[in-house]
PDB file of N, CA and C in Angstrom:
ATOM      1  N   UNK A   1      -1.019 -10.406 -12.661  1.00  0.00           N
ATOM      2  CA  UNK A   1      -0.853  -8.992 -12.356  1.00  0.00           C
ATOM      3  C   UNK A   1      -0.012  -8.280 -13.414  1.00  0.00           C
ATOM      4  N   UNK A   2       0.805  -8.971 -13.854  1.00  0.00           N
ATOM      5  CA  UNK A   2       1.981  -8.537 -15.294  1.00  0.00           C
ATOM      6  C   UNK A   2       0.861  -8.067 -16.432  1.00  0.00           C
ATOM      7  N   UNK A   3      -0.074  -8.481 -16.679  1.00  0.00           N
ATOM      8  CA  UNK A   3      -0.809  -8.346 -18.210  1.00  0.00           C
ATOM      9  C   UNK A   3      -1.955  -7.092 -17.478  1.00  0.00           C
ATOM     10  N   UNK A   4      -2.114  -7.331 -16.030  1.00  0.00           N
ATOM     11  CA  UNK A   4      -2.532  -5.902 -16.235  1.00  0.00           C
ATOM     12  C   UNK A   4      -2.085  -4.452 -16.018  1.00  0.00           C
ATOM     13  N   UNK A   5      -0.464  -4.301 -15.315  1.00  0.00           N
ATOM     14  CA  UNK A   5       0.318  -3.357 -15.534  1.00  0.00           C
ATOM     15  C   UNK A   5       0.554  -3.322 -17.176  1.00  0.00           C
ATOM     16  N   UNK A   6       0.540  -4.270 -17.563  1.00  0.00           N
ATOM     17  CA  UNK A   6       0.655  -4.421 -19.927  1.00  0.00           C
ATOM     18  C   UNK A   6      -0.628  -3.550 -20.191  1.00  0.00           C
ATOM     19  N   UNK A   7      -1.823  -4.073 -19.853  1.00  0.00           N
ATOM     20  CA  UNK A   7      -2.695  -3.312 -20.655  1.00  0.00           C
ATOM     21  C   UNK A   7      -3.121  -2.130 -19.901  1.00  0.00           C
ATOM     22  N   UNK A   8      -2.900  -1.603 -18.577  1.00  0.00           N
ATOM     23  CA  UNK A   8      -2.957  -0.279 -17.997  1.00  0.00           C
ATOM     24  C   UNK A   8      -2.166   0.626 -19.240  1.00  0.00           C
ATOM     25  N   UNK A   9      -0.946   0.624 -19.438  1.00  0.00           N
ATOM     26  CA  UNK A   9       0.288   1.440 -19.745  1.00  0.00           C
ATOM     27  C   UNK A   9      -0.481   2.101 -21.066  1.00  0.00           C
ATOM     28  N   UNK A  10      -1.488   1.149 -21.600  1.00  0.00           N
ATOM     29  CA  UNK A  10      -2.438   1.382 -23.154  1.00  0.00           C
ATOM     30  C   UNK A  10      -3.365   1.968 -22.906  1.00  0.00           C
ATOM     31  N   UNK A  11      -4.193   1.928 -21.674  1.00  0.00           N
ATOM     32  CA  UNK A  11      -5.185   2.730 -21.417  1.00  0.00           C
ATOM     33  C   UNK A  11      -5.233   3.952 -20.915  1.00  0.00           C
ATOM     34  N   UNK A  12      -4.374   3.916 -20.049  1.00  0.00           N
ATOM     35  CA  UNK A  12      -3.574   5.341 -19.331  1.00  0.00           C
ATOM     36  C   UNK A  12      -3.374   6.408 -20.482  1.00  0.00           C
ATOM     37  N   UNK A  13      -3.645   7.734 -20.463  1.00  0.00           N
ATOM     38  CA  UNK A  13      -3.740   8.376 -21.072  1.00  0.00           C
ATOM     39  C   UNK A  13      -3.178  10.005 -21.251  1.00  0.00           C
ATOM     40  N   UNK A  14      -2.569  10.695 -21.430  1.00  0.00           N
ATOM     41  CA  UNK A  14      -1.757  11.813 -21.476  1.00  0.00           C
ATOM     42  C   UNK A  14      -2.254  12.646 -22.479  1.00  0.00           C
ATOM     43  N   UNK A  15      -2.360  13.477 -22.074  1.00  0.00           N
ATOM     44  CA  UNK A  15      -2.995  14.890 -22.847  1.00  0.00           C
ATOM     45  C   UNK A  15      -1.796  15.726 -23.214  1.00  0.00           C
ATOM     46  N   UNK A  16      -1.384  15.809 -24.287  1.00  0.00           N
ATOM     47  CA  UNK A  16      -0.655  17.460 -24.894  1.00  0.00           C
ATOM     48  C   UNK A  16      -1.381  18.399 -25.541  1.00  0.00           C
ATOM     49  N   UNK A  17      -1.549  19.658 -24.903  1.00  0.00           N
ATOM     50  CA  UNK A  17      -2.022  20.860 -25.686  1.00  0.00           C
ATOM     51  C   UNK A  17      -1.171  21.569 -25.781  1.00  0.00           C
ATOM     52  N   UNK A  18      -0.782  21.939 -27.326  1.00  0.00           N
ATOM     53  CA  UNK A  18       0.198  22.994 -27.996  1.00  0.00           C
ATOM     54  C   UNK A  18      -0.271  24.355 -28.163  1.00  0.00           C
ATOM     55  N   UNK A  19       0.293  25.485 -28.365  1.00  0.00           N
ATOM     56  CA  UNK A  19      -0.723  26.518 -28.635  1.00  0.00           C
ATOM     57  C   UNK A  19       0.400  27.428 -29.349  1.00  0.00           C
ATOM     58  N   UNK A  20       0.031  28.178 -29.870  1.00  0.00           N
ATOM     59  CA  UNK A  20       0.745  29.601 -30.263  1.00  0.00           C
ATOM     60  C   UNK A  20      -0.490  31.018 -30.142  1.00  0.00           C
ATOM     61  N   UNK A  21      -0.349  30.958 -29.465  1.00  0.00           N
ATOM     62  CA  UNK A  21      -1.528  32.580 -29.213  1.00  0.00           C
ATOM     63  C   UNK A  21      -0.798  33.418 -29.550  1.00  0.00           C
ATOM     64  N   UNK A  22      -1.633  34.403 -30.214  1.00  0.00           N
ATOM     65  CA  UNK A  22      -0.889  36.237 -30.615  1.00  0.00           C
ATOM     66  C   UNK A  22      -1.043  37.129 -29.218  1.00  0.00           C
ATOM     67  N   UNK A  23      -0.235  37.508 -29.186  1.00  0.00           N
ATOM     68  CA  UNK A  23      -0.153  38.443 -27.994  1.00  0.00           C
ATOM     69  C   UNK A  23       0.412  39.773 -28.108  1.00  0.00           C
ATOM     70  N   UNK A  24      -0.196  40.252 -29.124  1.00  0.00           N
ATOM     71  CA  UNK A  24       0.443  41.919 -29.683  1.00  0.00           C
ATOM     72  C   UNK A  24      -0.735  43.075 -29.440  1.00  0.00           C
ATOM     73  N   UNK A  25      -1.413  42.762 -28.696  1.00  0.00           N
ATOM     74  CA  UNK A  25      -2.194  43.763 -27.804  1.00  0.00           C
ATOM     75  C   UNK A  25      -2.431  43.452 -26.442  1.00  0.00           C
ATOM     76  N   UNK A  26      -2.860  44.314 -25.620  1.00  0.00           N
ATOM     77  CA  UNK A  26      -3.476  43.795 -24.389  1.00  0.00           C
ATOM     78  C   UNK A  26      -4.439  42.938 -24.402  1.00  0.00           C
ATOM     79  N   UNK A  27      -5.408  43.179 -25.373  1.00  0.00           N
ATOM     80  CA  UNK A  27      -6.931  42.225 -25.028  1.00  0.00           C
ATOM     81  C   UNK A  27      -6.263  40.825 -25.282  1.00  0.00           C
ATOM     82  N   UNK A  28      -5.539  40.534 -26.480  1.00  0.00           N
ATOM     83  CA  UNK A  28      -5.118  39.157 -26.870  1.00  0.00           C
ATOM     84  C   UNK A  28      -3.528  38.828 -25.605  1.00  0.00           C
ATOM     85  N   UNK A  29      -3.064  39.964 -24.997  1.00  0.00           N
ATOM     86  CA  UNK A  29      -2.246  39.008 -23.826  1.00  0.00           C
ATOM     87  C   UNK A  29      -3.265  38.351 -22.572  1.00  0.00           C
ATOM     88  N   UNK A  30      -4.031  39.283 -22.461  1.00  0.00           N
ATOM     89  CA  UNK A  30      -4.943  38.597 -21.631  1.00  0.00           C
ATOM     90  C   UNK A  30      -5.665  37.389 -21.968  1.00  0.00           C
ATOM     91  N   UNK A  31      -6.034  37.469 -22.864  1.00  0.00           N
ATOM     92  CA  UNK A  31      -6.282  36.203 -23.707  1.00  0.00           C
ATOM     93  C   UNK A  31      -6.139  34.322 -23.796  1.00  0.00           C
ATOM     94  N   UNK A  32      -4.511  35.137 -23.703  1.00  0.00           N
ATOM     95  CA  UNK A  32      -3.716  34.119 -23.886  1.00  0.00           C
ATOM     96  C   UNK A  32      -3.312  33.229 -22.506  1.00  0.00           C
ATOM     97  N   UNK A  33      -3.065  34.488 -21.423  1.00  0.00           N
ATOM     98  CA  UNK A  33      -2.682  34.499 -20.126  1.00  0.00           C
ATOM     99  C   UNK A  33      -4.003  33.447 -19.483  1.00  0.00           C
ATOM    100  N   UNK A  34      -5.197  33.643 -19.642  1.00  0.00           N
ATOM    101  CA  UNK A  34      -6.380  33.463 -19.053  1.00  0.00           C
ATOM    102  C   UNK A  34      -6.398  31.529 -19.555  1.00  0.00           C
ATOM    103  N   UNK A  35      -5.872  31.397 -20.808  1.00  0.00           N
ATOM    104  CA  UNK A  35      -6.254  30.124 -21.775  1.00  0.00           C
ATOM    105  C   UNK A  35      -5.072  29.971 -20.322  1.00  0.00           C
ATOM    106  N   UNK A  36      -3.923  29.742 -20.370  1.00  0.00           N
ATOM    107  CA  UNK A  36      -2.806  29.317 -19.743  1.00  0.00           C
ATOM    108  C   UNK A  36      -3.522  28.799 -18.221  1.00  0.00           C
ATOM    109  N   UNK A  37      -4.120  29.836 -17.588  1.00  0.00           N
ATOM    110  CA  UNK A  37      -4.451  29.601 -16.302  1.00  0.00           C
ATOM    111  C   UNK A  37      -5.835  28.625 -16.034  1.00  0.00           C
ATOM    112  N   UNK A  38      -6.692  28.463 -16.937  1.00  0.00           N
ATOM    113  CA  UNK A  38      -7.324  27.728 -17.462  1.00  0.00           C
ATOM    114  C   UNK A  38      -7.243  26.160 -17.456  1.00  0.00           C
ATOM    115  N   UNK A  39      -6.179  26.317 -18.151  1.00  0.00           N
ATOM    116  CA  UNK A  39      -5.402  24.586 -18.377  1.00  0.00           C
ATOM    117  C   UNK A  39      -4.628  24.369 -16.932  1.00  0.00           C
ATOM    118  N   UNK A  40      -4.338  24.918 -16.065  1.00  0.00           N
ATOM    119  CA  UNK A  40      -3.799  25.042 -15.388  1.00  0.00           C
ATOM    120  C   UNK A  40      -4.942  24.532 -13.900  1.00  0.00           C
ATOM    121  N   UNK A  41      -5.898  25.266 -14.263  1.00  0.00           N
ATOM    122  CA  UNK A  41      -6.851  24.920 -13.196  1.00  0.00           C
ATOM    123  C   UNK A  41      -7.723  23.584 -13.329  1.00  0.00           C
ATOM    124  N   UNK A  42      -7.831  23.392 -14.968  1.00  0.00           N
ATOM    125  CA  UNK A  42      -8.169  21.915 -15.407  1.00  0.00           C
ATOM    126  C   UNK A  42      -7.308  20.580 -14.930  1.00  0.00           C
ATOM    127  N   UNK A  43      -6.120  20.628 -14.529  1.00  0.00           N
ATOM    128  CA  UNK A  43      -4.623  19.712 -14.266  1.00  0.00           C
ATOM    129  C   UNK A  43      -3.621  19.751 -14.844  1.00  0.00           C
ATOM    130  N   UNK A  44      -3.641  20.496 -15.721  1.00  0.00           N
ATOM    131  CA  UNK A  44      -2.558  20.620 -16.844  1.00  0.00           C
ATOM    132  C   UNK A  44      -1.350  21.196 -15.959  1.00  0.00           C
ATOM    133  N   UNK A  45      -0.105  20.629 -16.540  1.00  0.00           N
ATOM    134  CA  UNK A  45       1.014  21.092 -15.667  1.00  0.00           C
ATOM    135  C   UNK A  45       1.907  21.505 -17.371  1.00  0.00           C
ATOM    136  N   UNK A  46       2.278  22.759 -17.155  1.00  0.00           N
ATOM    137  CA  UNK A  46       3.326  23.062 -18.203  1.00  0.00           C
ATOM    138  C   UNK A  46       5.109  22.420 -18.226  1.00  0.00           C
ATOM    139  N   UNK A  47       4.263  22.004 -19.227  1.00  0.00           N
ATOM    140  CA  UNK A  47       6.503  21.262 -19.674  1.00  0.00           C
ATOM    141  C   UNK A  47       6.605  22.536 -20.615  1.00  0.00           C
ATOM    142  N   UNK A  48       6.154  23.076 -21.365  1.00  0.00           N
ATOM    143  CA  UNK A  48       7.348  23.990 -21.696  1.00  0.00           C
ATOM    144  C   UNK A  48       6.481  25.064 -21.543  1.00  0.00           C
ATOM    145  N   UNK A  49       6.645  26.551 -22.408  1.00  0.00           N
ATOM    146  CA  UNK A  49       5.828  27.754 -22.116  1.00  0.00           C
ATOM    147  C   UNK A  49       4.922  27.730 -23.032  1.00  0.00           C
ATOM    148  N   UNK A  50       4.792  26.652 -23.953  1.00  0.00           N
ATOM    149  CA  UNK A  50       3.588  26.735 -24.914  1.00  0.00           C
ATOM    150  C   UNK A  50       2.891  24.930 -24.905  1.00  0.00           C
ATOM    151  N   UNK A  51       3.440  24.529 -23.991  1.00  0.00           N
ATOM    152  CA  UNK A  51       3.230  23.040 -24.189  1.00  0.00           C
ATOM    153  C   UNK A  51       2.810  22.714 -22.458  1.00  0.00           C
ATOM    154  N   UNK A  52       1.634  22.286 -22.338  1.00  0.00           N
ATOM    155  CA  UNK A  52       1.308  21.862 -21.566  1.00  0.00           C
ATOM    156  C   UNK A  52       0.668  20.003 -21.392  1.00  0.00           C
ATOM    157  N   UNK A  53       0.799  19.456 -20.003  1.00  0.00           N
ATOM    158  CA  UNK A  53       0.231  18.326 -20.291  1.00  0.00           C
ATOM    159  C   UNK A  53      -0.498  17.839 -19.166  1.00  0.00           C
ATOM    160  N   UNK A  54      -1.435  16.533 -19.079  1.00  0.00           N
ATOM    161  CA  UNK A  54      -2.251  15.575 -18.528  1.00  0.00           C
ATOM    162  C   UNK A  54      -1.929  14.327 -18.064  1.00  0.00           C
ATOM    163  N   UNK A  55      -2.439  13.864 -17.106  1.00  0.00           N
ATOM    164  CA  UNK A  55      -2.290  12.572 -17.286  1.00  0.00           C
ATOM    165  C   UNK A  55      -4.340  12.490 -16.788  1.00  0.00           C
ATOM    166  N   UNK A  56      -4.545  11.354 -17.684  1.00  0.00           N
ATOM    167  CA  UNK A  56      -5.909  10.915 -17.137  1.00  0.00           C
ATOM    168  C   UNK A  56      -5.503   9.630 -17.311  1.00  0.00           C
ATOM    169  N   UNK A  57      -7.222   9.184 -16.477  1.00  0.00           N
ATOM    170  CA  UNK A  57      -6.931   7.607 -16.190  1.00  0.00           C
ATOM    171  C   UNK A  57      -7.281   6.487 -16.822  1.00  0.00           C
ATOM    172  N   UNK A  58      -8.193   6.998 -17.938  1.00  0.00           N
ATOM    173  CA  UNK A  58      -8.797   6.664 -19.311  1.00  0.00           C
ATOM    174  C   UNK A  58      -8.897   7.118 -20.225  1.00  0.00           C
ATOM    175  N   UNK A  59      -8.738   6.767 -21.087  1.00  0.00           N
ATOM    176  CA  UNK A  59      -9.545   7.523 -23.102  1.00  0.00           C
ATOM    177  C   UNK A  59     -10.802   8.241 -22.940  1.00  0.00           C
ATOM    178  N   UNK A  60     -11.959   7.813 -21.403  1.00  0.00           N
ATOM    179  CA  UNK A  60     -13.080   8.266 -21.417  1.00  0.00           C
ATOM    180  C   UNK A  60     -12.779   9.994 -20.833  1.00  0.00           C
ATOM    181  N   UNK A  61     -11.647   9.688 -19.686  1.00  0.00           N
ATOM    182  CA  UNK A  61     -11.582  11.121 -18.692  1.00  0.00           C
ATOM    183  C   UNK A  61     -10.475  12.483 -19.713  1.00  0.00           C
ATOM    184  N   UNK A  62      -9.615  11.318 -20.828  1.00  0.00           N
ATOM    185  CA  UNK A  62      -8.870  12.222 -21.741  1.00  0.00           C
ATOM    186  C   UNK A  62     -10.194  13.001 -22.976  1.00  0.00           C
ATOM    187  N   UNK A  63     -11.047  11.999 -22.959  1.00  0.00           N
ATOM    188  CA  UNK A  63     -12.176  12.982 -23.851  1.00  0.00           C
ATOM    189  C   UNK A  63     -12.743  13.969 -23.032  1.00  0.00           C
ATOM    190  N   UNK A  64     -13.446  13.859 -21.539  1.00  0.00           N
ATOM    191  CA  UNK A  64     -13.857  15.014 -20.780  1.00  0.00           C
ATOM    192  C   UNK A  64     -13.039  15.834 -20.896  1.00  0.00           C
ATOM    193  N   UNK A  65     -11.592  16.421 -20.578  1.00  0.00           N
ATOM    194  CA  UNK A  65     -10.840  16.967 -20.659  1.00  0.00           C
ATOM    195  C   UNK A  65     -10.708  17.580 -22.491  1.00  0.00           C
ATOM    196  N   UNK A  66     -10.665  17.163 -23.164  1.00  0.00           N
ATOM    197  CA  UNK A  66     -10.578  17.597 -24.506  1.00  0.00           C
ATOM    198  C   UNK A  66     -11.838  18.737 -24.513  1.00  0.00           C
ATOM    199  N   UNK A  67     -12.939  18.238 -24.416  1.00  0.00           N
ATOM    200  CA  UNK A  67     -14.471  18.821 -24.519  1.00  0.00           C
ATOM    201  C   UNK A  67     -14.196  19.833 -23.475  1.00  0.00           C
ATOM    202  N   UNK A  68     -13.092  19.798 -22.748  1.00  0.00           N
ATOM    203  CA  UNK A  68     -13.084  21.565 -21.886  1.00  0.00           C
ATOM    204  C   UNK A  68     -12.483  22.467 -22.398  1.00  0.00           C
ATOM    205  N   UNK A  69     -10.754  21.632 -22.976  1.00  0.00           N
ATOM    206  CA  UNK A  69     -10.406  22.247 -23.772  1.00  0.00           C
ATOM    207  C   UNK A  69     -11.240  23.159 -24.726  1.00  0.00           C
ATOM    208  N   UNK A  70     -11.597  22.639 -25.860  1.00  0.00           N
ATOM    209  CA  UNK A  70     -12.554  22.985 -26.732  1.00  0.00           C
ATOM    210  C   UNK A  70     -13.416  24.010 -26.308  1.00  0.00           C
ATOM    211  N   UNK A  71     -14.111  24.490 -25.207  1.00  0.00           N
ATOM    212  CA  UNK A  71     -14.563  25.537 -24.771  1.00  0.00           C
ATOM    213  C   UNK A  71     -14.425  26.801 -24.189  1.00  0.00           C
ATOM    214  N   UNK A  72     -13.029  25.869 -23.778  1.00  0.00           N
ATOM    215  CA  UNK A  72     -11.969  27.250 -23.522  1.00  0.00           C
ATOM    216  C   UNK A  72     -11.512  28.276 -24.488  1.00  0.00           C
ATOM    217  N   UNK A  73     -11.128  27.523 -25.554  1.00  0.00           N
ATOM    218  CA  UNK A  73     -10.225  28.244 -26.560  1.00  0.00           C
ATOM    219  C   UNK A  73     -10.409  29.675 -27.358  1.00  0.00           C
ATOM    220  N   UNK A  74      -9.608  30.403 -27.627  1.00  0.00           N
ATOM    221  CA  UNK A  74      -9.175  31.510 -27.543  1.00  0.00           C
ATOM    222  C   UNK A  74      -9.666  31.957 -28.959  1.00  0.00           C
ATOM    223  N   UNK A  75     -10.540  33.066 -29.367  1.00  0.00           N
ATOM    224  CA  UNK A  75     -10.878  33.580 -30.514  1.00  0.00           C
ATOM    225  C   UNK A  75      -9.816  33.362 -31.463  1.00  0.00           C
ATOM    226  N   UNK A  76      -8.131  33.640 -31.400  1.00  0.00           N
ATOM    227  CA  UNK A  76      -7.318  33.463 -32.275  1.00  0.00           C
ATOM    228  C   UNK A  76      -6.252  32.923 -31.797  1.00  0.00           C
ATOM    229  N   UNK A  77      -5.179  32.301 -33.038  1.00  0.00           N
ATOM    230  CA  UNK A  77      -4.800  31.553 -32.556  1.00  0.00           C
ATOM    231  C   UNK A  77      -4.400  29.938 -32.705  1.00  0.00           C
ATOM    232  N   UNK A  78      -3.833  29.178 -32.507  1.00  0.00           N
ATOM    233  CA  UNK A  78      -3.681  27.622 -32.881  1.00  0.00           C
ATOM    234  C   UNK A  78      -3.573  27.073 -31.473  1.00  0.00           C
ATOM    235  N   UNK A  79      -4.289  25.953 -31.405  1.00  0.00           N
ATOM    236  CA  UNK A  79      -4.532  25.129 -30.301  1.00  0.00           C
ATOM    237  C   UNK A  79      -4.267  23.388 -30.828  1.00  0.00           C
ATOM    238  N   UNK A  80      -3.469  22.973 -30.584  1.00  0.00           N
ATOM    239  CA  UNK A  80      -3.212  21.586 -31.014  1.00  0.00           C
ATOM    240  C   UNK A  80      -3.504  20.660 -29.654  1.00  0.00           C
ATOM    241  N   UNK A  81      -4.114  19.600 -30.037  1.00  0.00           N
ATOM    242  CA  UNK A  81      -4.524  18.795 -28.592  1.00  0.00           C
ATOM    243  C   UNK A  81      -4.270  17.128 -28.862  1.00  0.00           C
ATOM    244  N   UNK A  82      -2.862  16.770 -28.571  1.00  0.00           N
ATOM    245  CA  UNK A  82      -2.122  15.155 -28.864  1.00  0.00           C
ATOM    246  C   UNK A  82      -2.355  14.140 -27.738  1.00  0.00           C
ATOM    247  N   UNK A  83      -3.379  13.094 -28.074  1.00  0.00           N
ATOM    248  CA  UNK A  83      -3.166  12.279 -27.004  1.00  0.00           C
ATOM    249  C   UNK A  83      -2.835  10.953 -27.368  1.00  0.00           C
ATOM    250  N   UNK A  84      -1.999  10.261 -25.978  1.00  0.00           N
ATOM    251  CA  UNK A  84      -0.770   9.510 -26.480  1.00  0.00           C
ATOM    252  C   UNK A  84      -1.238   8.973 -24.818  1.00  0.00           C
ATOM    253  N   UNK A  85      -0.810   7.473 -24.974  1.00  0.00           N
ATOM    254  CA  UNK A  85      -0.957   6.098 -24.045  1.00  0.00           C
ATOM    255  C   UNK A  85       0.460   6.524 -23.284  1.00  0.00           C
ATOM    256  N   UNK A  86       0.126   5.840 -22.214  1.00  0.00           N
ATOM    257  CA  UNK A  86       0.972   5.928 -21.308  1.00  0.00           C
ATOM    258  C   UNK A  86       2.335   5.553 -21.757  1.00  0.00           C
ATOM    259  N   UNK A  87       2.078   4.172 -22.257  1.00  0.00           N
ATOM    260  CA  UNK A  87       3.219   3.284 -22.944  1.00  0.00           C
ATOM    261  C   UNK A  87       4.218   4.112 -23.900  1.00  0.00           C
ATOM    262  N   UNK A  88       3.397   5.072 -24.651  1.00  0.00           N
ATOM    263  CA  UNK A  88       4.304   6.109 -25.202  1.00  0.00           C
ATOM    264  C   UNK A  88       4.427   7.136 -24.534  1.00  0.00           C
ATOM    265  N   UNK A  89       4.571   7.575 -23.644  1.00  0.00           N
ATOM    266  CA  UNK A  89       4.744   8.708 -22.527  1.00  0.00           C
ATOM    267  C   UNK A  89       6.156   8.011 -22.113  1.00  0.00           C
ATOM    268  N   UNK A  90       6.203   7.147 -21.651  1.00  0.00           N
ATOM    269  CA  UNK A  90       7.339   6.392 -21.108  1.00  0.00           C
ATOM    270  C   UNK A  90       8.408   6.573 -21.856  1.00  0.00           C
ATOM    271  N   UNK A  91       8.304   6.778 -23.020  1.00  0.00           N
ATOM    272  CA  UNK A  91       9.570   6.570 -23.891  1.00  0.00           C
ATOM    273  C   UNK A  91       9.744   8.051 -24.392  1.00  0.00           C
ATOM    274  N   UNK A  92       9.416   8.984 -24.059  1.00  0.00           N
ATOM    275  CA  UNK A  92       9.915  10.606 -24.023  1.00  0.00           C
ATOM    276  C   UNK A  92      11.446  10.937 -23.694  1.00  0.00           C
ATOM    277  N   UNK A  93      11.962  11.369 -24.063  1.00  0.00           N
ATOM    278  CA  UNK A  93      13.484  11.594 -23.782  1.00  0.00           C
ATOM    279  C   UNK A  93      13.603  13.006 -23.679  1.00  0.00           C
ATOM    280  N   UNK A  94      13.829  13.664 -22.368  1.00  0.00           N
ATOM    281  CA  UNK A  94      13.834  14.949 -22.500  1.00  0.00           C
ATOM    282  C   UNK A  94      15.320  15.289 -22.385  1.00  0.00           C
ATOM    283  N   UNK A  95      16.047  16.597 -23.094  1.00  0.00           N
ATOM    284  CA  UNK A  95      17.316  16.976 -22.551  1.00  0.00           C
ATOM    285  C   UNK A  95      17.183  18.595 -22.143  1.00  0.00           C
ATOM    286  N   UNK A  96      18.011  18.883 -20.695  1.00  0.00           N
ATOM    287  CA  UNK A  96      18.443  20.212 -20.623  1.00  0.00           C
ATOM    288  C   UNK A  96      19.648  20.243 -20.787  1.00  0.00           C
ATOM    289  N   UNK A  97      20.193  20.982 -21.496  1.00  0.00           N
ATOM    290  CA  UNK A  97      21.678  21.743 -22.096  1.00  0.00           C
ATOM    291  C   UNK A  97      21.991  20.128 -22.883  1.00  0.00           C
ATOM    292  N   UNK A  98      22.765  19.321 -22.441  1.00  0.00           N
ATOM    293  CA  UNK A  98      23.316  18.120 -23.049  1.00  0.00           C
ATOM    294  C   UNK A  98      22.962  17.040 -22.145  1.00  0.00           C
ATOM    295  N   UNK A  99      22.422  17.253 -20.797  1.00  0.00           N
ATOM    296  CA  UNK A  99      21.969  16.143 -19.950  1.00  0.00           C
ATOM    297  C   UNK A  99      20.767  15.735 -20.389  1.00  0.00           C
ATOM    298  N   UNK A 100      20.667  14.729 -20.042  1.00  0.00           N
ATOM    299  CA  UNK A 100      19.292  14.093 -20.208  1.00  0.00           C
ATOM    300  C   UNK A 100      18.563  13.811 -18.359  1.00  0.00           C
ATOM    301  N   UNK A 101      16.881  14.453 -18.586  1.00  0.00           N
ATOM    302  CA  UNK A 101      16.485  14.414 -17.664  1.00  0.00           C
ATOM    303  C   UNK A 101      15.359  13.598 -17.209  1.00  0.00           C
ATOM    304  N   UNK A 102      15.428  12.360 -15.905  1.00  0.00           N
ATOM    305  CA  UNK A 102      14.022  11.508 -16.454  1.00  0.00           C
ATOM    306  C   UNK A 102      12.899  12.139 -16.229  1.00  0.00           C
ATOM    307  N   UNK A 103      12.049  11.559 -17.000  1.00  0.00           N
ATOM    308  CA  UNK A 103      10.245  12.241 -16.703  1.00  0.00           C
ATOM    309  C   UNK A 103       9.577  12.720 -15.182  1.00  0.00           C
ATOM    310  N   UNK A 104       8.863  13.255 -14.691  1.00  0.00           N
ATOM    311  CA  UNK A 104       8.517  12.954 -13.502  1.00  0.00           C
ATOM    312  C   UNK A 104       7.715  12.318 -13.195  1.00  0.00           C
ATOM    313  N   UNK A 105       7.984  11.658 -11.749  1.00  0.00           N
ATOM    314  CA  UNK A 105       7.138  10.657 -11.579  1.00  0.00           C
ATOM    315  C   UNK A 105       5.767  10.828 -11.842  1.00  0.00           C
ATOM    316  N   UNK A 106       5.208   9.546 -12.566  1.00  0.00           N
ATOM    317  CA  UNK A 106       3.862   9.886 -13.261  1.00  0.00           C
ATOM    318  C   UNK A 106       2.693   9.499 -11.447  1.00  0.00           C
ATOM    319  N   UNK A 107       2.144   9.863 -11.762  1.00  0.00           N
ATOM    320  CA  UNK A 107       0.742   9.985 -10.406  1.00  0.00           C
ATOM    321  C   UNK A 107       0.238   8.495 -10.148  1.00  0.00           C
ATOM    322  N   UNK A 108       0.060   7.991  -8.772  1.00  0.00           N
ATOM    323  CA  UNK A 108      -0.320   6.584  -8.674  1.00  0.00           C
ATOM    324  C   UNK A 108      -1.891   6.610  -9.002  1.00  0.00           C
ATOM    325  N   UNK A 109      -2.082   5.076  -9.438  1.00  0.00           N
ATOM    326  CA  UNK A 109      -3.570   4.989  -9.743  1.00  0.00           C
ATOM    327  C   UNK A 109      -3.758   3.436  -8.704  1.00  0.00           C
ATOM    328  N   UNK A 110      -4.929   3.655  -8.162  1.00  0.00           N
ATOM    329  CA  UNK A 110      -5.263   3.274  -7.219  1.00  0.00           C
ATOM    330  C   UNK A 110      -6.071   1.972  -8.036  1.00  0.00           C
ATOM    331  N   UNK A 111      -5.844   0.785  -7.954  1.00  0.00           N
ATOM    332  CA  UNK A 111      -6.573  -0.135  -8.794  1.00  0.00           C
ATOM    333  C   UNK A 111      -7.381  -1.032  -7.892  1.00  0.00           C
ATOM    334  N   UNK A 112      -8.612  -1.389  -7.898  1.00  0.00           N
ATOM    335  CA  UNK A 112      -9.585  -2.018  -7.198  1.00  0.00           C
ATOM    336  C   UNK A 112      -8.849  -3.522  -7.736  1.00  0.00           C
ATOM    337  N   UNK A 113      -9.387  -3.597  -8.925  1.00  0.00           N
ATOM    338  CA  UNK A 113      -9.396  -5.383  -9.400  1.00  0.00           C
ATOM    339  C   UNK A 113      -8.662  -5.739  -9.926  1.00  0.00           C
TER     340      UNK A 113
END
């Protein structure tokens, strides 16, 4: 059971999408607002105000998710899309002010075999 919590942690999969959208008119705040709610309705949960993230349960469900991304995206603009194994998710170190805060609990996966 040890080697397959080992090779889950590698397959498990986390989505970061970065963005910087222009937002110096109305049409492009809406724009931007709409991409946000978007990722939002896909699973994406925001860690910061331009950084949002995933967890999927494979490399196969982190590519579905990419290929939505990708259709979503915003006439202008930068869209960066980082995906990273669980195993490196784990080792994130976040701080507010000088504390350090742990991750949240990541989502159970239900394993047949």
């Amino acid at each position: 059971m040890i080697a397959n919590s080992r090779l889950n942690a590698y397959r498990i999969m986390w989505l970061f999408v970065l963005f910087d959208l222009p937002t110096n008119t109305k049409k492009e705040k809406k724009s931007a607002a709409r991409f946000r709610k978007d990722l939002l309705r896909d699973g994406f949960t925001m860690m910061q105000y331009s950084v949002y993230t995933r967890h999927c349960a494979s490399k196969e469900s982190a590519d579905v998710h990419v290929r939505r991304i990708k259709a979503l995206l915003p006439n202008a603009g930068q869209v960066s899309i980082i995906q990273i194994t669980d195993k490196q998710y784990g080792n994130i170190i976040n701080y507010w002010g000088v504390k350090t805060k742990p991750l949240a609990e990541q989502p159970k996966q239900l394993e047949l075999f």
